[in-house]
C-alpha atoms as a PDB file:
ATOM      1  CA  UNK A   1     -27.606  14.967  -4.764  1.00  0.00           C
ATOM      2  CA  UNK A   2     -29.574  13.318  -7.842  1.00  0.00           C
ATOM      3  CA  UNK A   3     -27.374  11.541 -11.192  1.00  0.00           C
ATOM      4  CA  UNK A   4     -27.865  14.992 -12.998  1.00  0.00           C
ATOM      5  CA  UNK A   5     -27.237  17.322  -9.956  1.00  0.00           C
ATOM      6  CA  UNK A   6     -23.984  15.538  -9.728  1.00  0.00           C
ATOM      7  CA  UNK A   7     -23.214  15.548 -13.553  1.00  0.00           C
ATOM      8  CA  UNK A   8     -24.298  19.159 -13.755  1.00  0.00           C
ATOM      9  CA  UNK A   9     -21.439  19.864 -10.882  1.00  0.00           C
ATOM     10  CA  UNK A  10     -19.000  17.833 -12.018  1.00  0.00           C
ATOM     11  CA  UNK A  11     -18.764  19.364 -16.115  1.00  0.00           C
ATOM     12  CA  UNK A  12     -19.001  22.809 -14.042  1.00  0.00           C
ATOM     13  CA  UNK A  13     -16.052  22.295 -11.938  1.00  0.00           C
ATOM     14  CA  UNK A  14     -14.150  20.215 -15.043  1.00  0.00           C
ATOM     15  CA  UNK A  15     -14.726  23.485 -17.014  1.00  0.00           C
ATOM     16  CA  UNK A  16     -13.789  25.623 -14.186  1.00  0.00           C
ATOM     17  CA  UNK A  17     -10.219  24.257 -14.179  1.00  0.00           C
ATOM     18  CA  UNK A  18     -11.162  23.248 -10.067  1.00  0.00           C
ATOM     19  CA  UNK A  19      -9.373  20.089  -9.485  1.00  0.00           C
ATOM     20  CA  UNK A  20     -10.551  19.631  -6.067  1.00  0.00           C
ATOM     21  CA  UNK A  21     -14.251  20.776  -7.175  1.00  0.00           C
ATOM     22  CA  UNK A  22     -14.046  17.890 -10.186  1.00  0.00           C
ATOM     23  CA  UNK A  23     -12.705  15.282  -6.504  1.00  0.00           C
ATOM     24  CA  UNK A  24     -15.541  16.449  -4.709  1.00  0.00           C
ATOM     25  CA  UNK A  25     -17.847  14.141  -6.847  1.00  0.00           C
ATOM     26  CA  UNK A  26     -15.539  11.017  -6.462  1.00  0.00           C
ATOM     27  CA  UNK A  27     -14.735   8.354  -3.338  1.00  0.00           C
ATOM     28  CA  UNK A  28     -11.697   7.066  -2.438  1.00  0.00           C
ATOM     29  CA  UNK A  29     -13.102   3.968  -3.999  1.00  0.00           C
ATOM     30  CA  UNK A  30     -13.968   5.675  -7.411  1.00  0.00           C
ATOM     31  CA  UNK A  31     -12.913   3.626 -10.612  1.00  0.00           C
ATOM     32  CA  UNK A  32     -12.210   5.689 -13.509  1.00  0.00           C
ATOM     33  CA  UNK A  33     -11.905   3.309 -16.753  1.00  0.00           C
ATOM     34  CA  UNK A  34     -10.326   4.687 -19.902  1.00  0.00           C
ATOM     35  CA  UNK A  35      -8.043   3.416 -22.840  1.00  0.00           C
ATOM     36  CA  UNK A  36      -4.701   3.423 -21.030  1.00  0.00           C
ATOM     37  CA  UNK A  37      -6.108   1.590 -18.059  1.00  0.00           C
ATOM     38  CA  UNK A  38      -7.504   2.264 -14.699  1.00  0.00           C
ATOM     39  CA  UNK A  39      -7.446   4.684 -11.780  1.00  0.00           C
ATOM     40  CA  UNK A  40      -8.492   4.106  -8.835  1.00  0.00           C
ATOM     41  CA  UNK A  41      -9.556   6.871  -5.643  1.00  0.00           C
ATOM     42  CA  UNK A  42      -9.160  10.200  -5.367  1.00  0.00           C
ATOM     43  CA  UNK A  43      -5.528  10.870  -4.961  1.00  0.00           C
ATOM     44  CA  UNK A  44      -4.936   8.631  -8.097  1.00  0.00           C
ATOM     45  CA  UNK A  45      -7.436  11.034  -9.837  1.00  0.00           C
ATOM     46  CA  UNK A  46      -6.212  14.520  -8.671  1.00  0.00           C
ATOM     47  CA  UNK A  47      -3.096  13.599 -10.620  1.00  0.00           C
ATOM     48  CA  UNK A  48      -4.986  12.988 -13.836  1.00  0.00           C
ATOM     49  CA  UNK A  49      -7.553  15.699 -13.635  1.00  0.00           C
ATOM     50  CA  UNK A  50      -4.371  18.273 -12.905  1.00  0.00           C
ATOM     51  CA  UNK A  51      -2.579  17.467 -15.619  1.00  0.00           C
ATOM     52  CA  UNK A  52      -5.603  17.019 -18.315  1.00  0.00           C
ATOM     53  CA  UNK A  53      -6.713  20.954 -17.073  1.00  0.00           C
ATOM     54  CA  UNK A  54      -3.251  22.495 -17.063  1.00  0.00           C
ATOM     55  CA  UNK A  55      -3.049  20.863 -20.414  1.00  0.00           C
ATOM     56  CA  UNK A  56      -5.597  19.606 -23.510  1.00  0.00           C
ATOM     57  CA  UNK A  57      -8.205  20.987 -21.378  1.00  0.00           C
ATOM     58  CA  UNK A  58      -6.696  23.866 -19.683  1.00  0.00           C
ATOM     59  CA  UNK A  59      -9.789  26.548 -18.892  1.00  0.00           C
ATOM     60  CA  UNK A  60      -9.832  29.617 -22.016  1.00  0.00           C
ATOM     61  CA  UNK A  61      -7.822  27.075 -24.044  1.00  0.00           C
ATOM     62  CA  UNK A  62     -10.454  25.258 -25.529  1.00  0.00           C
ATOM     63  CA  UNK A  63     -13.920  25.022 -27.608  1.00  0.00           C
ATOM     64  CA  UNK A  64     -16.873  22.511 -26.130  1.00  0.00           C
ATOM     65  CA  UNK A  65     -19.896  21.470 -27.489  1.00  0.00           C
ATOM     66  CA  UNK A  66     -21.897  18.866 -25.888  1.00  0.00           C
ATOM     67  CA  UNK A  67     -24.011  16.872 -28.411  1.00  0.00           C
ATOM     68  CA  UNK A  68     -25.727  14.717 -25.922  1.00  0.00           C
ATOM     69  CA  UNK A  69     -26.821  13.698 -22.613  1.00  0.00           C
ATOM     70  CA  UNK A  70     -28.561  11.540 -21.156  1.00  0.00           C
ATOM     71  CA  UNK A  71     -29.315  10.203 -17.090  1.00  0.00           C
ATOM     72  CA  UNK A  72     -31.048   7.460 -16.591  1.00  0.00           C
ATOM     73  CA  UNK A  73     -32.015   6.246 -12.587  1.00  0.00           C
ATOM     74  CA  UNK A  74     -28.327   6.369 -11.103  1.00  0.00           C
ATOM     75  CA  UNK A  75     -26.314   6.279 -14.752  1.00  0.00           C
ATOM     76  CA  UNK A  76     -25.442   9.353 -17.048  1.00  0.00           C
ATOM     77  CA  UNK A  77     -23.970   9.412 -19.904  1.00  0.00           C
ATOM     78  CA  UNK A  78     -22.559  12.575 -22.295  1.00  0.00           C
ATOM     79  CA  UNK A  79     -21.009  12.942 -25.944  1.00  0.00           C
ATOM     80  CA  UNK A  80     -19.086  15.988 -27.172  1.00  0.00           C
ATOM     81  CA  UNK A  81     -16.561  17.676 -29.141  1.00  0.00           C
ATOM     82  CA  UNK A  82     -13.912  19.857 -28.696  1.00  0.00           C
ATOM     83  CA  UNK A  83     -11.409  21.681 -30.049  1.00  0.00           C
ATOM     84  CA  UNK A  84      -7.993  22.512 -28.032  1.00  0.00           C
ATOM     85  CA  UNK A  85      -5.086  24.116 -28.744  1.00  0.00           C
ATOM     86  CA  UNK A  86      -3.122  21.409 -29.651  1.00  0.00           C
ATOM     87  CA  UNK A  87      -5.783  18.445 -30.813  1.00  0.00           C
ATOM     88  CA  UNK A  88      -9.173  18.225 -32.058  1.00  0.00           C
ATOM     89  CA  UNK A  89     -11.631  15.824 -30.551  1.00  0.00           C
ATOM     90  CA  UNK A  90     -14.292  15.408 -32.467  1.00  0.00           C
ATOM     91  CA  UNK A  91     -15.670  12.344 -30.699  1.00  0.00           C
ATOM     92  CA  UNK A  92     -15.543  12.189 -26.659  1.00  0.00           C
ATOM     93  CA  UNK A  93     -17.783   9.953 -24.641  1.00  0.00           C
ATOM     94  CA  UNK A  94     -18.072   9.493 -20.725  1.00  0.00           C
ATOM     95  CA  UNK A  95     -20.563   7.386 -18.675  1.00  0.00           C
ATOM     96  CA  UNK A  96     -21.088   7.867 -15.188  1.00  0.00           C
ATOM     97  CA  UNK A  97     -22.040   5.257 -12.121  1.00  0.00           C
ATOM     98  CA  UNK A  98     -23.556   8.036  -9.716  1.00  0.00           C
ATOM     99  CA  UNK A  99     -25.290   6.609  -6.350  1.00  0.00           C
ATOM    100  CA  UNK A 100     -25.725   8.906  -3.075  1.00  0.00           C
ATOM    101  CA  UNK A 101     -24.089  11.877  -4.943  1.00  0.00           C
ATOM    102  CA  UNK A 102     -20.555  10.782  -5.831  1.00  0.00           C
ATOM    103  CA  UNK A 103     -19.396   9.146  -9.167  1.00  0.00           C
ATOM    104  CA  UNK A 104     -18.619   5.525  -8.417  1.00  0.00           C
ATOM    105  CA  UNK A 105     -17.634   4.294 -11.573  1.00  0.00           C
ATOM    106  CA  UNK A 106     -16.376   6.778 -14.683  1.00  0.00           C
ATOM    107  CA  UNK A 107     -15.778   5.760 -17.962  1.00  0.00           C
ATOM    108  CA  UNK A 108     -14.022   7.435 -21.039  1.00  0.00           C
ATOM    109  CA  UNK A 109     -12.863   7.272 -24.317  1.00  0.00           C
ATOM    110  CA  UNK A 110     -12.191   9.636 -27.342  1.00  0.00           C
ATOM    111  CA  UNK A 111     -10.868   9.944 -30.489  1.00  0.00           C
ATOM    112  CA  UNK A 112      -7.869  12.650 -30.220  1.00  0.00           C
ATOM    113  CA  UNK A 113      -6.175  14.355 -33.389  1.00  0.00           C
ATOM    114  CA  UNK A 114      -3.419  16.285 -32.510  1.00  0.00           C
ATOM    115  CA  UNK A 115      -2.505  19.280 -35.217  1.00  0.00           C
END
């Protein structure tokens, strides 16, 4: 699967609510960077992507609107908004490390308002 095959399945599973769709594109060696810190594998990431879709993002919840994406060889990276139930976030970035189908490396960051 190509970098935007691989995005493509991952944003359709993350707004699916499908937890183990949204593992499917990691390793168990998969680093997820964000502002709190680091995860690390799969299992470490099931527990963040459940809560984060039974919660902020929970599927019928919440308003999306990406603003911009872009892949580049093996790197992708996306900007959006969104507005939840109980936050707006107007700014949300992630970049992607994609090689041989499966998201190596995952950064995020966003700027959060709760109401």
């Amino acid at each position: 699967m190509d970098t935007k095959a691989t995005l493509d399945h991952h944003i359709a599973a993350f707004s699916a609510g499908d937890v183990d769709g949204v593992l499917e594109d990691y390793t168990d060696e998969s680093v997820f960077l964000h502002p709190e810190g680091v995860v690390h594998g799969r299992e470490a990431l099931r527990g963040m992507y459940a809560e984060l879709l039974e919660g902020l993002f929970k599927p019928g919840t919440y308003d999306f609107t990406m603003n911009a994406v872009h892949v580049e060889g093996d790197v992708a990276f996306i900007a959006w908004e969104a507005r939840c139930g109980s936050a707006d976030v107007p700014l949300g970035t992630d970049t992607f490390l994609i090689r041989d189908g499966k998201i190596r490396t995952h950064t995020f960051a966003a700027k959060i308002d709760p109401r």
